[in-house]
N, C-alpha and C. Protein backbone atom coordinates (compact mmCIF):
# COMPACT_ATOMS: atom_id res chain seq x y z
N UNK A 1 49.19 92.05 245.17
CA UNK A 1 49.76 92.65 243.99
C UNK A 1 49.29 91.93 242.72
N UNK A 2 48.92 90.58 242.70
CA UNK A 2 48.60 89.77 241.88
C UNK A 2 47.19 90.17 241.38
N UNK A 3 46.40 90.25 242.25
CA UNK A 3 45.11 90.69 242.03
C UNK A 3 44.94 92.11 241.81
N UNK A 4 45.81 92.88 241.76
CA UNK A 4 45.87 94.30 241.25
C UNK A 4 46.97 94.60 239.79
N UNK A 5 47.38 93.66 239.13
CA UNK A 5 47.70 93.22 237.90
C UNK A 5 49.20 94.19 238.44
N UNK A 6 49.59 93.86 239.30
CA UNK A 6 51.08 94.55 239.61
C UNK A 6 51.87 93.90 239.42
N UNK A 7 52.35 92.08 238.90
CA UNK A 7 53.32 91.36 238.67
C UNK A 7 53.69 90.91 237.41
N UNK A 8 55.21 91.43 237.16
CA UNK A 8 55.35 91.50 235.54
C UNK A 8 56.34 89.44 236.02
N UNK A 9 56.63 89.49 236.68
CA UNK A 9 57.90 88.16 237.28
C UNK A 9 57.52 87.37 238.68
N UNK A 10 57.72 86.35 237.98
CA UNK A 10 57.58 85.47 239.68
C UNK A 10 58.93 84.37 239.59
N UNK A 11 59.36 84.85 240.44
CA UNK A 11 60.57 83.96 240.84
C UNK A 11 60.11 83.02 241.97
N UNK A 12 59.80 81.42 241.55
CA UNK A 12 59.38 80.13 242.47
C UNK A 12 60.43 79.43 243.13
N UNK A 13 61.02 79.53 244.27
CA UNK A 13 61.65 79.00 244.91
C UNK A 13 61.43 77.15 245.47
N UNK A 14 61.99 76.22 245.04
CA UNK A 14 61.18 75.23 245.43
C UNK A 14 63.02 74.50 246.39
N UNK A 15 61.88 74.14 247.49
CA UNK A 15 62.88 73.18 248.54
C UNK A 15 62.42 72.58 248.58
N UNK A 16 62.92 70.84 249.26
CA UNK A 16 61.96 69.97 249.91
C UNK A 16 62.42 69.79 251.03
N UNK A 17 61.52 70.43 251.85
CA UNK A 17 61.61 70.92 253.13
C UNK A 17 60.28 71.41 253.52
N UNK A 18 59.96 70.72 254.57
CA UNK A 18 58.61 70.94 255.10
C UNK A 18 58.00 71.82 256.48
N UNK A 19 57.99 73.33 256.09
CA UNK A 19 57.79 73.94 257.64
C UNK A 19 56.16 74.01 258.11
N UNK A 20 55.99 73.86 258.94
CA UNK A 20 54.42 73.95 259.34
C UNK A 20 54.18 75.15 260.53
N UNK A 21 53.53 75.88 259.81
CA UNK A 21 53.57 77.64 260.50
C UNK A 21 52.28 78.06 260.08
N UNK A 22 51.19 78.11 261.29
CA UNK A 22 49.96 78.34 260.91
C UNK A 22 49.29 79.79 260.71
N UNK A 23 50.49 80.40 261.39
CA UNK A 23 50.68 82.08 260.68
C UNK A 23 51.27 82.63 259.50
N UNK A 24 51.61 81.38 259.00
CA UNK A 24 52.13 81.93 257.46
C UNK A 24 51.38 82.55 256.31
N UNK A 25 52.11 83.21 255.75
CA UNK A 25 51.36 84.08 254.70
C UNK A 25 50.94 83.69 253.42
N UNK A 26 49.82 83.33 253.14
CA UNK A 26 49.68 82.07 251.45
C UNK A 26 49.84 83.61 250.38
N UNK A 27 50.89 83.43 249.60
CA UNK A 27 50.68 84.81 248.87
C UNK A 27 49.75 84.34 247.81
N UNK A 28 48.78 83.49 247.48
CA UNK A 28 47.92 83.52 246.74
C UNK A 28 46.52 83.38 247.39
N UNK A 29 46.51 83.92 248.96
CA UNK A 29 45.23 84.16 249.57
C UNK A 29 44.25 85.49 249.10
N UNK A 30 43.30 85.24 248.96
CA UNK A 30 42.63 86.10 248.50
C UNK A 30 42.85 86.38 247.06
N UNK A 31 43.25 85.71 246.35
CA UNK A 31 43.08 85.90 244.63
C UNK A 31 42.47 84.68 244.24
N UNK A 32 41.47 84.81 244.27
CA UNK A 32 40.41 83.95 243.41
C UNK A 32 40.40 83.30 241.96
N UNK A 33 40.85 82.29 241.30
CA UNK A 33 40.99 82.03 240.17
C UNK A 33 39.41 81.55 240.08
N UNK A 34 38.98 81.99 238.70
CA UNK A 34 37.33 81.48 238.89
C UNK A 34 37.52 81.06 237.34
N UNK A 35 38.55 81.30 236.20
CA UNK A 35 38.26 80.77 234.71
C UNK A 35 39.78 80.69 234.56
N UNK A 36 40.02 79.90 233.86
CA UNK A 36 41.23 79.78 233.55
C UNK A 36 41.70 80.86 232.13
N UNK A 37 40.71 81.62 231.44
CA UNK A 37 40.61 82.23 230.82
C UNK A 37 40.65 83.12 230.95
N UNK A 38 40.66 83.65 231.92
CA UNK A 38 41.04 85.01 232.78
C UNK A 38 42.22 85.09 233.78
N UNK A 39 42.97 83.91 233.54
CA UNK A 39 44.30 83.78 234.63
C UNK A 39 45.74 84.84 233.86
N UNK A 40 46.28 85.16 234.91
CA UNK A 40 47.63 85.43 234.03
C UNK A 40 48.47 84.50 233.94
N UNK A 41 49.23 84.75 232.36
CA UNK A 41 49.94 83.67 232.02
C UNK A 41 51.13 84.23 231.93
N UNK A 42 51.95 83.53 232.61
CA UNK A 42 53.38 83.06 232.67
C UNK A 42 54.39 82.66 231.70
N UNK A 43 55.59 82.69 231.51
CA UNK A 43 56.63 81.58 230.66
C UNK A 43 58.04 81.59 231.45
N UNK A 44 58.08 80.06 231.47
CA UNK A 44 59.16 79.74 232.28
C UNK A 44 60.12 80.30 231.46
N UNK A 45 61.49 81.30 232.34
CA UNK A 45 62.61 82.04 231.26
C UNK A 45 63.88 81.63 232.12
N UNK A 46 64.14 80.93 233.07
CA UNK A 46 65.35 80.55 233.38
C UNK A 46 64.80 79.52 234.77
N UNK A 47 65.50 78.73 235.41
CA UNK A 47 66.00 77.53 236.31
C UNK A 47 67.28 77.85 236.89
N UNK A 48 67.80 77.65 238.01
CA UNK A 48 69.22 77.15 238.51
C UNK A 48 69.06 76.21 239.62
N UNK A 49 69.96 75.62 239.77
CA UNK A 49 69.86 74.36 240.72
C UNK A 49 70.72 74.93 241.94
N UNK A 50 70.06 75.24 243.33
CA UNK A 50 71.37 75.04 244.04
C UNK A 50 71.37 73.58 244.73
N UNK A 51 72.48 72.93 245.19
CA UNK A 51 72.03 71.78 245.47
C UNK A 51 71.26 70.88 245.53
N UNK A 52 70.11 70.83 246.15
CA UNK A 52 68.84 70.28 246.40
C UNK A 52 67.65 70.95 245.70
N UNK A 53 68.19 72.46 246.04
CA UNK A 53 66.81 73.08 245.72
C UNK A 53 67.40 73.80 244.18
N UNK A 54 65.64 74.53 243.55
CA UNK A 54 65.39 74.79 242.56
C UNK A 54 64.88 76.37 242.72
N UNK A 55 65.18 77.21 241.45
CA UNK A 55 64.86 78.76 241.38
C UNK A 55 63.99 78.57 240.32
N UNK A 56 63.16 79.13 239.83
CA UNK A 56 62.64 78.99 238.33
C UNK A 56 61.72 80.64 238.19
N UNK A 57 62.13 80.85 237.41
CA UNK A 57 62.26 82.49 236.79
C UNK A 57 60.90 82.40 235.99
N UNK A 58 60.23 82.98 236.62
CA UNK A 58 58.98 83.08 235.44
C UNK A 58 58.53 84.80 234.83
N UNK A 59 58.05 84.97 233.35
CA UNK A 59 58.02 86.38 233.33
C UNK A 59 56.30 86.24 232.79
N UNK A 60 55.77 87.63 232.41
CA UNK A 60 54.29 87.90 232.40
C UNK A 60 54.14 87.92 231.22
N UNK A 61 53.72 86.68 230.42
CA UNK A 61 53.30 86.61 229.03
C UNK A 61 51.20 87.60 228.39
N UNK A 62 50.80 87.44 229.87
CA UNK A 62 49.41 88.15 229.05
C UNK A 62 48.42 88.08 230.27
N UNK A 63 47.86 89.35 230.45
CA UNK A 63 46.88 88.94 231.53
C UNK A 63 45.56 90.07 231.39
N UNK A 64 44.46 89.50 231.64
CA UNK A 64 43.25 89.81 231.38
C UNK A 64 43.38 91.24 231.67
N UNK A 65 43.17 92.28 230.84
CA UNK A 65 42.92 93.92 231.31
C UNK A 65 44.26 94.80 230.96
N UNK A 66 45.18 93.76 230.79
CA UNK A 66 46.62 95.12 230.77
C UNK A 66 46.73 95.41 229.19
């Protein structure tokens, strides 16, 4: 979806917690960053803490073509 300019939000989930699953899905496989000048850019718009772990709300500030 990333590479087809379909994401206006990315919501980053962060744990520290370590699973090792060699069938897992990298959702940034197959999107090639080759310039940083051509990346889409982001702005962090909210955080919440649950206990340990972290949410962080990101929305779609500008991306090459839209």
């Amino acid at each position: 979806m990333m590479k087809e300019k379909l994401v206006d939000e990315i919501n980053l989930f962060i744990c520290p917690s370590v699973i090792i699953d060699d069938n897992g899905i990298n959702v940034f496989d197959s999107f090639a960053l080759e310039e940083i000048e051509n990346s889409m850019q982001f702005k962090l718009v909210n955080t919440k803490e649950f206990d340990n772990d972290v949410l962080h709300k990101y929305t779609l500030l500008s991306s090459p073509g839209i």
